[in-house]
N, C-alpha and C. Protein backbone atom coordinates (compact mmCIF):
# COMPACT_ATOMS: atom_id res chain seq x y z
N UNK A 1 0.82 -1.21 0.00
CA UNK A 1 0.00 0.00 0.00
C UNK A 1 0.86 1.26 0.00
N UNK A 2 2.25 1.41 0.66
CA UNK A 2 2.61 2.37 0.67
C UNK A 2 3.45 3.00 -0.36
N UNK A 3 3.94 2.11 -1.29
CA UNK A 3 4.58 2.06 -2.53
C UNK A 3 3.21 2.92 -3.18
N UNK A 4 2.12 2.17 -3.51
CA UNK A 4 1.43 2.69 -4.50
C UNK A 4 1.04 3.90 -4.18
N UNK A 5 0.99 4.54 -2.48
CA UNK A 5 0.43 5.65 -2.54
C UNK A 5 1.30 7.13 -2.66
N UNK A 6 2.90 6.16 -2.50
CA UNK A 6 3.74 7.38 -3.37
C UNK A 6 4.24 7.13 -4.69
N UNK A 7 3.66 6.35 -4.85
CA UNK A 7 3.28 6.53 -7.25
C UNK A 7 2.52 7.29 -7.25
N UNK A 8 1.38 7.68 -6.47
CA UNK A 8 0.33 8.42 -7.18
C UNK A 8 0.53 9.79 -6.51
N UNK A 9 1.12 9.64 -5.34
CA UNK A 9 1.96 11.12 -4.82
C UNK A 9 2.68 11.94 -5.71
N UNK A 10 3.87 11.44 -6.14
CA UNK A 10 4.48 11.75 -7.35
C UNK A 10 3.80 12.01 -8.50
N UNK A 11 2.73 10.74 -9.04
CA UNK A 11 2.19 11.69 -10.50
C UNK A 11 1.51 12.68 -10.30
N UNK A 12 1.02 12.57 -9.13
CA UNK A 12 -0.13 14.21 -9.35
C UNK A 12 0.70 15.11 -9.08
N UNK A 13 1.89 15.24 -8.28
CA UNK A 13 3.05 16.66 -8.62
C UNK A 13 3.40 16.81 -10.12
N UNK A 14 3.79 15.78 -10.84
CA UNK A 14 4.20 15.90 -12.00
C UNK A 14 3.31 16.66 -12.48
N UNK A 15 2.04 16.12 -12.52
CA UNK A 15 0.90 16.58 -13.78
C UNK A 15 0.21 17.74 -13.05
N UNK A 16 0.27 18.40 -11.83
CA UNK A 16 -0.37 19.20 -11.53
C UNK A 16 -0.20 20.85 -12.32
N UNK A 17 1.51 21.45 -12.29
CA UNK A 17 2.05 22.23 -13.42
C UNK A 17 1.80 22.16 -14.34
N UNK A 18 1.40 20.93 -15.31
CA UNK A 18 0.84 21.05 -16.89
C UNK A 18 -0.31 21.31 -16.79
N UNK A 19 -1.60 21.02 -15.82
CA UNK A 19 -2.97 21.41 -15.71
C UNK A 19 -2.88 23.41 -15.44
N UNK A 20 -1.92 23.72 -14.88
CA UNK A 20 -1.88 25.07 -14.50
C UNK A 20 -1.40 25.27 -15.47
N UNK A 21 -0.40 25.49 -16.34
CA UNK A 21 -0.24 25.65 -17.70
C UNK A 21 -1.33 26.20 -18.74
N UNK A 22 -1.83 25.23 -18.66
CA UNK A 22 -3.10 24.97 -19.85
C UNK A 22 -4.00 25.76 -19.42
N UNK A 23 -4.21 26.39 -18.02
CA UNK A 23 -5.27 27.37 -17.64
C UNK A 23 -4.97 28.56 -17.83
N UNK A 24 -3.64 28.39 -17.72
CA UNK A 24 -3.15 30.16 -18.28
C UNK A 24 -3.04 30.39 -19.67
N UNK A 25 -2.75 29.21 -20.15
CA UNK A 25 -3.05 29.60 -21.61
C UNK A 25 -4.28 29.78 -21.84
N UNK A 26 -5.29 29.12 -21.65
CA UNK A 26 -6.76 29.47 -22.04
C UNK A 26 -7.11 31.02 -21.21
N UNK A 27 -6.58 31.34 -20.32
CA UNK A 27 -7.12 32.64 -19.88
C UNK A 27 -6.75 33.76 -20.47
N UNK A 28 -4.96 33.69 -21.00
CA UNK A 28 -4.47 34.31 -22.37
C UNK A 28 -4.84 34.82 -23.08
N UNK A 29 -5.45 33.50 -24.05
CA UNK A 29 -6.06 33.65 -25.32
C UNK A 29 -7.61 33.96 -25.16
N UNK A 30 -8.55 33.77 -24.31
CA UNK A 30 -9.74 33.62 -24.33
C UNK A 30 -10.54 34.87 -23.12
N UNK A 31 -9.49 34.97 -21.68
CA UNK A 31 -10.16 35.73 -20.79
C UNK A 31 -11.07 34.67 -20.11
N UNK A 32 -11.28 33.42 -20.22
CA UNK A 32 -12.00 32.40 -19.44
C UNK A 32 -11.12 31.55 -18.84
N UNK A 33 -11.66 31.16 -17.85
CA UNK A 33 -11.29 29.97 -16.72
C UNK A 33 -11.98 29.12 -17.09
N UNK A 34 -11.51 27.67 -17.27
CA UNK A 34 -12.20 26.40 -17.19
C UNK A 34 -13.60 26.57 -18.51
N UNK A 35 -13.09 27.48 -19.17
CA UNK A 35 -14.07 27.49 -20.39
C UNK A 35 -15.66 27.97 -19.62
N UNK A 36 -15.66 29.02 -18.49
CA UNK A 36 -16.25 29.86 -18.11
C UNK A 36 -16.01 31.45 -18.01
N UNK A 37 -16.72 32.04 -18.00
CA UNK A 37 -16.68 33.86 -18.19
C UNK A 37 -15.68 33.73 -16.95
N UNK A 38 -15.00 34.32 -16.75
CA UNK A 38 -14.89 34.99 -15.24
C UNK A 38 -15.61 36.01 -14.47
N UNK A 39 -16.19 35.63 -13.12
CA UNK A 39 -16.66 36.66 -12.61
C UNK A 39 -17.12 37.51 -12.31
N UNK A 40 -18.03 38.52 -12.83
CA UNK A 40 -17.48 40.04 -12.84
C UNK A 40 -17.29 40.49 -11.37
N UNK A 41 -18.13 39.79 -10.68
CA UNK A 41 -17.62 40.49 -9.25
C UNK A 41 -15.87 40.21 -8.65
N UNK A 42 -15.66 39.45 -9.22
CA UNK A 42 -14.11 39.29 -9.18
C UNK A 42 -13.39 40.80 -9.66
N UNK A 43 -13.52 40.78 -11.02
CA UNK A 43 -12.85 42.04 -11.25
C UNK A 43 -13.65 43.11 -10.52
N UNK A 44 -14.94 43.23 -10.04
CA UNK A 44 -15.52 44.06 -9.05
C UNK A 44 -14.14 45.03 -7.84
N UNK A 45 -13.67 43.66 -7.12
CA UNK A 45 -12.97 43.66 -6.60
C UNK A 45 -11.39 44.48 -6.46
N UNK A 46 -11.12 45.10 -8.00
CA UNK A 46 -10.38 45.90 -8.44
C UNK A 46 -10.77 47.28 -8.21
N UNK A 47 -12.04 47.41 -7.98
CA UNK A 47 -12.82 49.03 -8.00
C UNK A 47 -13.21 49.63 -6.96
N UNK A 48 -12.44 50.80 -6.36
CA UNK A 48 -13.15 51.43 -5.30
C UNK A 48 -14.42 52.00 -4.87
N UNK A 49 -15.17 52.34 -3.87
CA UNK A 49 -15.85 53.14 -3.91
C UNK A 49 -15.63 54.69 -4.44
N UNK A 50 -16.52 55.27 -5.10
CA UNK A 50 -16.54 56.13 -5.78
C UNK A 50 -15.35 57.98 -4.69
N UNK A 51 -16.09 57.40 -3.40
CA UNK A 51 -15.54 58.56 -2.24
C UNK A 51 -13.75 58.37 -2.42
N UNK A 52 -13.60 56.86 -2.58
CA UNK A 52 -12.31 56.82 -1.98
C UNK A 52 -11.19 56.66 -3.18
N UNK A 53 -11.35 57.53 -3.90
CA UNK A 53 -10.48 57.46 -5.58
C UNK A 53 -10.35 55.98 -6.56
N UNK A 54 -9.51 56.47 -7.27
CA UNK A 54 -9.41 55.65 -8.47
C UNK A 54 -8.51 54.13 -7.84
N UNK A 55 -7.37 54.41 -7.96
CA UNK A 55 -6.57 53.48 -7.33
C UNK A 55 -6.82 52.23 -6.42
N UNK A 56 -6.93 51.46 -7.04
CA UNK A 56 -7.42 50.12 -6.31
C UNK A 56 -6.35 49.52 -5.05
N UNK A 57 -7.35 49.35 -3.96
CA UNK A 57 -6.71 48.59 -2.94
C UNK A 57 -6.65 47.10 -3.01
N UNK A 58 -7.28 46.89 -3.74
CA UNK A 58 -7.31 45.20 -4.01
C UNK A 58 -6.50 45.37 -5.28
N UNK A 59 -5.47 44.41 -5.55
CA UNK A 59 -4.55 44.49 -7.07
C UNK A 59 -4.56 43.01 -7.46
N UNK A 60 -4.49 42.12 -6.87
CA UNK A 60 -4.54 40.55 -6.90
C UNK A 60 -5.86 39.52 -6.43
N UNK A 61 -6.63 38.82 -6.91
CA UNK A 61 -6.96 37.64 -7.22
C UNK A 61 -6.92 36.24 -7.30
N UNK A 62 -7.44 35.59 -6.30
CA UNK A 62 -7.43 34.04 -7.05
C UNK A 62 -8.17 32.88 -8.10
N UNK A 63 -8.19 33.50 -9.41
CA UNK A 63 -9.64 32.83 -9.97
C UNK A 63 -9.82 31.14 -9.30
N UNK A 64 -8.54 30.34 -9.43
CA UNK A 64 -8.88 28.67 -8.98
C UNK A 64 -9.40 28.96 -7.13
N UNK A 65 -9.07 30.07 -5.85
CA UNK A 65 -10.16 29.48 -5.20
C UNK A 65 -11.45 30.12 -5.23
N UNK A 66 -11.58 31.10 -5.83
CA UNK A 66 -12.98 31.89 -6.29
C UNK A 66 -13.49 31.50 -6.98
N UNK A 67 -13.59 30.49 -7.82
CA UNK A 67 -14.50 29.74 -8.93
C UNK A 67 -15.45 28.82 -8.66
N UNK A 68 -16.72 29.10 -8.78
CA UNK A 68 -17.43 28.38 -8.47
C UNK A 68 -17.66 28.69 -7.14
N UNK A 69 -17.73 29.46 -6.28
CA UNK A 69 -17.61 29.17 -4.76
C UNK A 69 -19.40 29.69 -4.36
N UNK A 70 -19.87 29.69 -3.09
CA UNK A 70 -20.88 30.06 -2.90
C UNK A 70 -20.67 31.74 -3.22
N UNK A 71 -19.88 32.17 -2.77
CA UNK A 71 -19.38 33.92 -3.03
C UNK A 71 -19.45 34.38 -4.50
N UNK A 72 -18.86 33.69 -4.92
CA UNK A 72 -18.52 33.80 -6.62
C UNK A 72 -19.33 32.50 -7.54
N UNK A 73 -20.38 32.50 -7.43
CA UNK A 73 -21.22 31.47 -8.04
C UNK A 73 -21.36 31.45 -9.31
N UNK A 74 -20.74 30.58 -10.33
CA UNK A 74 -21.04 31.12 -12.17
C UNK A 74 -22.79 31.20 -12.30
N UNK A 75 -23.27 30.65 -11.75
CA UNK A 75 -24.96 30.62 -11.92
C UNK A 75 -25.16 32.06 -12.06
N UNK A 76 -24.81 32.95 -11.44
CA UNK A 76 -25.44 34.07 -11.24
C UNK A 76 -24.87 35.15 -12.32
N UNK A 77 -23.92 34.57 -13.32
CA UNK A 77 -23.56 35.24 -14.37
C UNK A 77 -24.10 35.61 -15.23
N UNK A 78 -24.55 36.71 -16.08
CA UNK A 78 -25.23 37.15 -17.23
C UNK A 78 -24.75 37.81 -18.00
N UNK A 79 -25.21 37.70 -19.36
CA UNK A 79 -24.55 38.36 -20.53
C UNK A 79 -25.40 39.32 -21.24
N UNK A 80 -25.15 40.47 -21.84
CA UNK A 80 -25.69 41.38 -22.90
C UNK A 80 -25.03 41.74 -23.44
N UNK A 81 -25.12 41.14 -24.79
CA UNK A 81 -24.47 41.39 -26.17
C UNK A 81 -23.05 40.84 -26.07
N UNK A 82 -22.09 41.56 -25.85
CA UNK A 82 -20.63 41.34 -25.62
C UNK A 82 -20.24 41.63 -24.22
N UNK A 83 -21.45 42.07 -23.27
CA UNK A 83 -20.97 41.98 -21.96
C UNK A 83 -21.22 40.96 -20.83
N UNK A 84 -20.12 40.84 -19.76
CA UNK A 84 -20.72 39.68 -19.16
C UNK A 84 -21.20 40.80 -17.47
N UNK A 85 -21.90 40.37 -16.93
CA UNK A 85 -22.27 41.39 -15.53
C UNK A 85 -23.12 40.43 -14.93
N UNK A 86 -23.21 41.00 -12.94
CA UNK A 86 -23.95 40.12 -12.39
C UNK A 86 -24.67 41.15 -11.89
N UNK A 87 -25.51 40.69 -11.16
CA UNK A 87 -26.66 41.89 -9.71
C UNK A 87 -26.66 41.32 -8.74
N UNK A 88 -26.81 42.55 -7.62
CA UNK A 88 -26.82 41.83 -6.53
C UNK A 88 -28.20 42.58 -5.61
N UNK A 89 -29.17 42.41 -5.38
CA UNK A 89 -30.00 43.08 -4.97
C UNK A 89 -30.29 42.55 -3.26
N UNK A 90 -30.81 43.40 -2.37
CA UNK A 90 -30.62 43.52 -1.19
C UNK A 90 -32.06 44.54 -0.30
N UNK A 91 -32.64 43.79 1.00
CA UNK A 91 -33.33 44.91 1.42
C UNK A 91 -32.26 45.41 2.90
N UNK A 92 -32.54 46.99 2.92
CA UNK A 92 -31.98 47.33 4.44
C UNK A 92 -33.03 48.10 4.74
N UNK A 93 -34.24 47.43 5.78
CA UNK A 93 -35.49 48.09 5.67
C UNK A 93 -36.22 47.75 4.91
N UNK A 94 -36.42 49.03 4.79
CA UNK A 94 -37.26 49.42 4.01
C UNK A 94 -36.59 50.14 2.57
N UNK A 95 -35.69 50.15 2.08
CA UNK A 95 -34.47 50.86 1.72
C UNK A 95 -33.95 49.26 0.82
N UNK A 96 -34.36 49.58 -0.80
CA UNK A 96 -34.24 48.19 -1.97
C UNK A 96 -32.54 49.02 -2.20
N UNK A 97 -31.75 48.26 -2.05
CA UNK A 97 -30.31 48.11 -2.59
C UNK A 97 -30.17 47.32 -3.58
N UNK A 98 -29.83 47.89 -4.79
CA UNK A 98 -29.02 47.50 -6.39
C UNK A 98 -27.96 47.67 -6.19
N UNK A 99 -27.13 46.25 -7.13
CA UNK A 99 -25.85 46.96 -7.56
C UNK A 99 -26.08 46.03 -8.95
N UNK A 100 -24.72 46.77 -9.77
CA UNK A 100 -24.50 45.52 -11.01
C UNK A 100 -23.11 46.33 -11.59
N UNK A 101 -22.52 45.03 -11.75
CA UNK A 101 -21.41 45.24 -12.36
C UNK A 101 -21.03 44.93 -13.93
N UNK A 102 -20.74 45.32 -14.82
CA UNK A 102 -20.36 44.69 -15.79
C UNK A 102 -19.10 44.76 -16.60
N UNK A 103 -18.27 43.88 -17.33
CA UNK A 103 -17.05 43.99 -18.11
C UNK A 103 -17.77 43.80 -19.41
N UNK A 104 -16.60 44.14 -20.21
CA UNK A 104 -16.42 43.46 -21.59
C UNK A 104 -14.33 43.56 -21.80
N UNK A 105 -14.37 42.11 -22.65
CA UNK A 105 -13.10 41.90 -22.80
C UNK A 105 -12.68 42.91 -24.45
N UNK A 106 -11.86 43.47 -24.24
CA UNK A 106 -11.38 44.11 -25.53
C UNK A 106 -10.18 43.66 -26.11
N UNK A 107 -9.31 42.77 -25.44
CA UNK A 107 -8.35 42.18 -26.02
C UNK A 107 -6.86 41.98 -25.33
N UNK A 108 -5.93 41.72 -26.22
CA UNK A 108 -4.65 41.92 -25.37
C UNK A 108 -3.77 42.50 -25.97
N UNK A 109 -2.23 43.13 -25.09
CA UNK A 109 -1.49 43.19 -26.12
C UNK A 109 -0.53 42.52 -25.99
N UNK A 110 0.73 42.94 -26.45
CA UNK A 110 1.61 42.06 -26.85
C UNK A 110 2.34 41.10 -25.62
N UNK A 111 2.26 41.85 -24.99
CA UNK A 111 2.65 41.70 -22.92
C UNK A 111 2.08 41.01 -22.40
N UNK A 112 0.69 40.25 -23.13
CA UNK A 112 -0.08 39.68 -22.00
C UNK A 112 -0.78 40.32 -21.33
N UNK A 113 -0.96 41.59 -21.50
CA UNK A 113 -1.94 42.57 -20.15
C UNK A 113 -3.43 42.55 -21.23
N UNK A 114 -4.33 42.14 -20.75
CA UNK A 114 -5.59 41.96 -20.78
C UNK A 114 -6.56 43.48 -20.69
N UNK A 115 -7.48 43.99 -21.71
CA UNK A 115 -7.69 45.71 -22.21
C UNK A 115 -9.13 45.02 -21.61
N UNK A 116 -9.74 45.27 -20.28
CA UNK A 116 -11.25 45.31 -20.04
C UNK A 116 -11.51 46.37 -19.42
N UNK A 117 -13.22 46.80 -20.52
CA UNK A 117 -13.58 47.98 -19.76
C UNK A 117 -15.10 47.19 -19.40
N UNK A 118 -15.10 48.16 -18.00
CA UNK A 118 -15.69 47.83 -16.86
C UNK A 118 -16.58 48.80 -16.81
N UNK A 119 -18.38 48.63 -15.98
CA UNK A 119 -19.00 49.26 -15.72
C UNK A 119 -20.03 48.95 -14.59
N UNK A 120 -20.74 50.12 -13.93
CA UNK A 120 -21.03 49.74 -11.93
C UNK A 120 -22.03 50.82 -12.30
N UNK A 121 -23.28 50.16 -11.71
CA UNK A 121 -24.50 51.02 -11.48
C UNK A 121 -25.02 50.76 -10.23
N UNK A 122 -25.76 51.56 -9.28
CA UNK A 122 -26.23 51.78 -8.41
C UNK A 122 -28.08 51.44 -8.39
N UNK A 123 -28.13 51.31 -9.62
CA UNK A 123 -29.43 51.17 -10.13
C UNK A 123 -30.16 52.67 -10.52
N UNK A 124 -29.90 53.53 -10.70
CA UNK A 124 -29.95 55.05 -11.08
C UNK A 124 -29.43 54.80 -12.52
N UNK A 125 -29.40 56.42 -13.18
CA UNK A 125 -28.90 56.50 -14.47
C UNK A 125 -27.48 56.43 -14.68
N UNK A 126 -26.54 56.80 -13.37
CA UNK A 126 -25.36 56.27 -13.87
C UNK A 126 -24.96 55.06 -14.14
N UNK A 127 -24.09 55.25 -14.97
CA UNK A 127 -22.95 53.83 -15.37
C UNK A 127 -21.84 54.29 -15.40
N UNK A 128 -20.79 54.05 -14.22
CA UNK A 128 -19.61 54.53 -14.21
C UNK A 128 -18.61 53.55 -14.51
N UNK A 129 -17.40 54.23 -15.71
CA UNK A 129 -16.88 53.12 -16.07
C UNK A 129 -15.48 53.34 -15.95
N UNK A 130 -14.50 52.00 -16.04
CA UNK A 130 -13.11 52.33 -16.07
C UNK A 130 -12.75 51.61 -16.92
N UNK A 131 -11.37 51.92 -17.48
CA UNK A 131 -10.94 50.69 -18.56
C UNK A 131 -9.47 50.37 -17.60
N UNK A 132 -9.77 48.47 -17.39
CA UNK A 132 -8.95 47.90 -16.49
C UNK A 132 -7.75 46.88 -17.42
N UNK A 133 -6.62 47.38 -16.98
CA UNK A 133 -5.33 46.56 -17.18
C UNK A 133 -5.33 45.42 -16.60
N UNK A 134 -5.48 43.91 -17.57
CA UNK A 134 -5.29 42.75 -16.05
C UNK A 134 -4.02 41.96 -16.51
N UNK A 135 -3.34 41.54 -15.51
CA UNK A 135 -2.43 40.22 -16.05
C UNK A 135 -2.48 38.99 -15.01
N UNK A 136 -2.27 37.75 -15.82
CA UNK A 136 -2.69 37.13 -15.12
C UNK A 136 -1.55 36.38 -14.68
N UNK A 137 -1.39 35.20 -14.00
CA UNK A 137 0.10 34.94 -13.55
C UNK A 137 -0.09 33.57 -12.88
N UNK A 138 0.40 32.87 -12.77
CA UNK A 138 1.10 31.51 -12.04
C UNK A 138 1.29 31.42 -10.25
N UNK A 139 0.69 31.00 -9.65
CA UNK A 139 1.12 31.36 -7.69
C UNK A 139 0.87 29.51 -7.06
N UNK A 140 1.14 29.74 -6.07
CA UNK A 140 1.43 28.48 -5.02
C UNK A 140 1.19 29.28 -3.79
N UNK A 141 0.02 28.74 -2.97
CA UNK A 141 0.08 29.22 -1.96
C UNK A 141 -0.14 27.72 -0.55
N UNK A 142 0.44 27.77 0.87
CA UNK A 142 0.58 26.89 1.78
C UNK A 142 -0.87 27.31 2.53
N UNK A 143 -1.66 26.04 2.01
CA UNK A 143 -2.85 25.57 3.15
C UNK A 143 -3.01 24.57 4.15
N UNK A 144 -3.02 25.32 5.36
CA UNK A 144 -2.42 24.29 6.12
C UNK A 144 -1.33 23.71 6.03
N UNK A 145 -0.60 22.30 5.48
CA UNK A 145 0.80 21.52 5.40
C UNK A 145 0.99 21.31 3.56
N UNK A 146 -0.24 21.54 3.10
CA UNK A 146 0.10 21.59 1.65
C UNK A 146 0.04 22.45 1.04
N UNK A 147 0.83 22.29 -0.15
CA UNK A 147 0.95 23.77 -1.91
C UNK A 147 0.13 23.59 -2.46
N UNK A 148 -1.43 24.74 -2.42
CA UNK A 148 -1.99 24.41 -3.28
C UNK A 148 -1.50 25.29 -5.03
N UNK A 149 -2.20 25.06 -6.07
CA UNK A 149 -1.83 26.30 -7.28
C UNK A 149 -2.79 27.33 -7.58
N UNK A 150 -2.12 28.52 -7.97
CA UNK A 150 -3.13 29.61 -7.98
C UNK A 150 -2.94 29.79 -9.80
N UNK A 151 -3.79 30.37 -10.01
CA UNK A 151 -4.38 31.33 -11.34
C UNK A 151 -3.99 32.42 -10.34
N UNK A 152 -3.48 33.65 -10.66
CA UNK A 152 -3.83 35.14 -10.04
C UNK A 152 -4.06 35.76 -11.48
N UNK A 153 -5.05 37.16 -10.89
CA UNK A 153 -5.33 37.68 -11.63
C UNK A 153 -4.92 39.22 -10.77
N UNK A 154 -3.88 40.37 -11.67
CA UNK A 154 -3.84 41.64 -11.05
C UNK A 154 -4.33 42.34 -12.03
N UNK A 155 -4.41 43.52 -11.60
CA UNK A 155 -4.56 44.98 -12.01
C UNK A 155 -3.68 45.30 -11.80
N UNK A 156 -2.89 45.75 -13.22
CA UNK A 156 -1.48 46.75 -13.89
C UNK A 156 -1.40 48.11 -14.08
N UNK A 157 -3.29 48.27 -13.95
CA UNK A 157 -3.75 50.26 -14.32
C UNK A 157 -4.90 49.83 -14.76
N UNK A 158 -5.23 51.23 -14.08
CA UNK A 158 -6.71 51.64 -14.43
C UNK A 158 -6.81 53.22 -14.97
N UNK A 159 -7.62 52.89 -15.99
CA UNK A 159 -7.97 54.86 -16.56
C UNK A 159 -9.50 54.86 -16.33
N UNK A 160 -10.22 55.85 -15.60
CA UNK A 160 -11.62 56.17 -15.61
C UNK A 160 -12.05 56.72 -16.68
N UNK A 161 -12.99 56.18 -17.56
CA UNK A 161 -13.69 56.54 -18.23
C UNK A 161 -14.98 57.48 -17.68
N UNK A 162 -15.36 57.83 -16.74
CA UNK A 162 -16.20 58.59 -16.51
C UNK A 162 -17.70 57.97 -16.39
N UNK A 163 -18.92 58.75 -16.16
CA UNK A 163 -20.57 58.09 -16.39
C UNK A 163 -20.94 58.15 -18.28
N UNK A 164 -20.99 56.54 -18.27
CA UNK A 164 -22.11 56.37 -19.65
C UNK A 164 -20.37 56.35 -20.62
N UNK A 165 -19.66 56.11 -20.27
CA UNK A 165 -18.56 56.18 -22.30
C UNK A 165 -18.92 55.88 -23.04
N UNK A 166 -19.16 56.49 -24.11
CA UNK A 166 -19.75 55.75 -25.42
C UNK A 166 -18.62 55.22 -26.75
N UNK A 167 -17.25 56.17 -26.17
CA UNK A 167 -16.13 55.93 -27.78
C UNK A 167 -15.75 54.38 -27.37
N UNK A 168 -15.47 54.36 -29.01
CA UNK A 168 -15.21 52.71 -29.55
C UNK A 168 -13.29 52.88 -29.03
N UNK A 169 -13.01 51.82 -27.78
CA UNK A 169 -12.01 51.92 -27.47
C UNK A 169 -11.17 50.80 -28.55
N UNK A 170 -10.08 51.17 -28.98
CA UNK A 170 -8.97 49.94 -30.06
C UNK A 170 -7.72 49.84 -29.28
N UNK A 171 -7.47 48.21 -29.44
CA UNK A 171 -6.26 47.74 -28.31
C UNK A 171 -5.17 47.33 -29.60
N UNK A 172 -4.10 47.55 -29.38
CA UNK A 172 -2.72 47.63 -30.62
C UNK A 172 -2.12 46.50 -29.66
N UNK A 173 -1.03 46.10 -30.49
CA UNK A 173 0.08 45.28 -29.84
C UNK A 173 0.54 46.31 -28.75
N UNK A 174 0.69 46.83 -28.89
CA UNK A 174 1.54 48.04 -28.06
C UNK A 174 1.27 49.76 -27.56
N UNK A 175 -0.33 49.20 -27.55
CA UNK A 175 -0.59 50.92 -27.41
C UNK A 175 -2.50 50.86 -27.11
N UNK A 176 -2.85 51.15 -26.48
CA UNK A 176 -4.60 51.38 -26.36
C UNK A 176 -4.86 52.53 -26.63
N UNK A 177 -5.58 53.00 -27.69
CA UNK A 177 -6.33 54.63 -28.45
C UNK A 177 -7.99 54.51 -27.27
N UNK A 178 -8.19 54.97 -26.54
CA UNK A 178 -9.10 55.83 -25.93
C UNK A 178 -9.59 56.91 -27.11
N UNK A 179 -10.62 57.00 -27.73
CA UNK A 179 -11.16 58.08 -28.41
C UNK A 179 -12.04 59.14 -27.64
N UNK A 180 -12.22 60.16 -27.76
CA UNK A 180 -13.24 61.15 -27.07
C UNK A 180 -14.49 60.44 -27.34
N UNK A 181 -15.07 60.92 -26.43
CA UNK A 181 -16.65 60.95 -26.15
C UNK A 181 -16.96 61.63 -26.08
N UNK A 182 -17.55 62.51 -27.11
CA UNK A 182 -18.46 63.75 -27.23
C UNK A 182 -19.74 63.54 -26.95
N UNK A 183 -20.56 62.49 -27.04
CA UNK A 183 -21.62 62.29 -26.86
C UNK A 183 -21.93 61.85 -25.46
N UNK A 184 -21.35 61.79 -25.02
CA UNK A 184 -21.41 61.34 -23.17
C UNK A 184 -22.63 61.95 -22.20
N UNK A 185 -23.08 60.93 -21.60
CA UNK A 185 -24.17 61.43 -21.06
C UNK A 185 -23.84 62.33 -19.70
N UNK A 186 -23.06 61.30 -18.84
CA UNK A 186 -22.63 62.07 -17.41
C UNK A 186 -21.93 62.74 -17.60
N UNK A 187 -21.34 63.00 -16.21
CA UNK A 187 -19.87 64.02 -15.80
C UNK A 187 -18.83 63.01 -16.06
N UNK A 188 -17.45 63.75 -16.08
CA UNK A 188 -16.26 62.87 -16.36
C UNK A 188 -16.10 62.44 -17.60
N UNK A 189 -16.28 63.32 -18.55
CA UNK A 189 -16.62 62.58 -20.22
C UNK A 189 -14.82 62.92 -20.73
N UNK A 190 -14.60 62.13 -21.60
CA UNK A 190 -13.43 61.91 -22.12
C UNK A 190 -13.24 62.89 -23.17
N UNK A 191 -12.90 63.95 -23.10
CA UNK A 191 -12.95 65.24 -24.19
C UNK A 191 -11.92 65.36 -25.26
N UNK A 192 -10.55 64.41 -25.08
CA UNK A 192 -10.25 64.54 -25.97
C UNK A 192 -9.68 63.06 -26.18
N UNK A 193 -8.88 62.81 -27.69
CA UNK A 193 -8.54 60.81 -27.96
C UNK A 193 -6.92 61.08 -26.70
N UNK A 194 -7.02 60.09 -26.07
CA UNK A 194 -6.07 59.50 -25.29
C UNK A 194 -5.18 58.17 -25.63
N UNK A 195 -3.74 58.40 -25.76
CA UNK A 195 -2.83 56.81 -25.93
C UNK A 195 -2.27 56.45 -25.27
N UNK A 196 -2.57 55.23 -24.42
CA UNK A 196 -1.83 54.91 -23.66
C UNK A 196 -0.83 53.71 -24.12
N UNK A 197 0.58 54.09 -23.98
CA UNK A 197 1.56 52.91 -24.67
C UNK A 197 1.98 52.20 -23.41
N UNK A 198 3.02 51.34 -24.08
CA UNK A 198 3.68 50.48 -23.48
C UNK A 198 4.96 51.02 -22.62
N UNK A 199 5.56 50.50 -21.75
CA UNK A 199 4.85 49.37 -21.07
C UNK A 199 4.36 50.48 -19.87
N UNK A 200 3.17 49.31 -19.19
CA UNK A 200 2.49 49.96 -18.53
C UNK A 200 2.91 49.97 -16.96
């Protein structure tokens, strides 16, 4: 018995790195985990409250233990058009609490940093949005006496787009064009085209 149970000790170290492999490549090329959306309340998690600025206090992520979890449930994922977003609705009182978050993936560039712009309503007419830098990365973390493997996912930068953006954002190998939004509904409108290059 004890022979065989360090054969199978050993293969699952071996093969555990090629399964993590193959998840970063699919998150790479695709922006999905396990051939699911990711999240949005995950990348939620990148975004401050509106009082307390731009700059995110959260920068890192674990999609493998956030997947699927009661917290982060894929059930509760929804899509419109090219976006993926969840809701979370709530009573305090008498007092109905909305929220909803939504992404859309715009692409990558040459670096691997991942171009999603993001949007958060209160359930009112705003839609406040940012366009989020992600990269994703390889981790090992000690639970209890064992290594488990991580997926991480950070935030590299964030630019606020302001309430409602409407310009068609384009991601280059090496450069993201932000166009103005003249047509913008809220405050914070993007007045003139913005480039942000490499590296970030």
């Amino acid at each position: 018995m004890k022979k065989i149970f360090l054969f199978l000790a050993v293969s699952c170290f071996l093969v555990a790195p090629v399964m993590a492999s193959e998840l970063l490549d699919e998150v790479n090329a695709k922006f999905t985990y396990r051939g699911e959306p990711i999240h949005p309340r995950l990348i939620h998690e990148f975004s401050n409250w509106l009082s307390d600025g731009v700059a995110p206090v959260i920068t890192t992520v674990d999609l493998t233990a956030a997947f699927n979890t009661d917290e982060y449930p894929q059930s509760e994922i929804k899509s419109r058009e090219d976006w993926w977003y969840s809701e979370k609705e709530e009573m305090d009182g008498d007092i109905r609490l909305y929220e909803s978050f939504d992404y859309h993936w715009l692409g990558k560039m040459s670096n691997n940093i991942h171009v999603v712009e993001t949007g958060s309503s209160g359930g009112g007419s705003g839609f406040f949005m940012d366009l989020m830098f992600i990269k994703f990365s390889e981790g090992e973390i000690l639970v209890e006496e064992a290594k488990e493997k991580q997926l991480l996912m950070s935030i590299m930068g964030i630019y606020s787009l302001g309430d409602r953006y409407d310009g068609d954002i384009k991601v280059y190998e090496d450069r993201v064009f932000i166009p103005a939004s003249k047509n913008q509904y809220g405050g914070g409108s993007t007045e003139k085209d913005i480039e942000i290059k490499l590296p970030l």
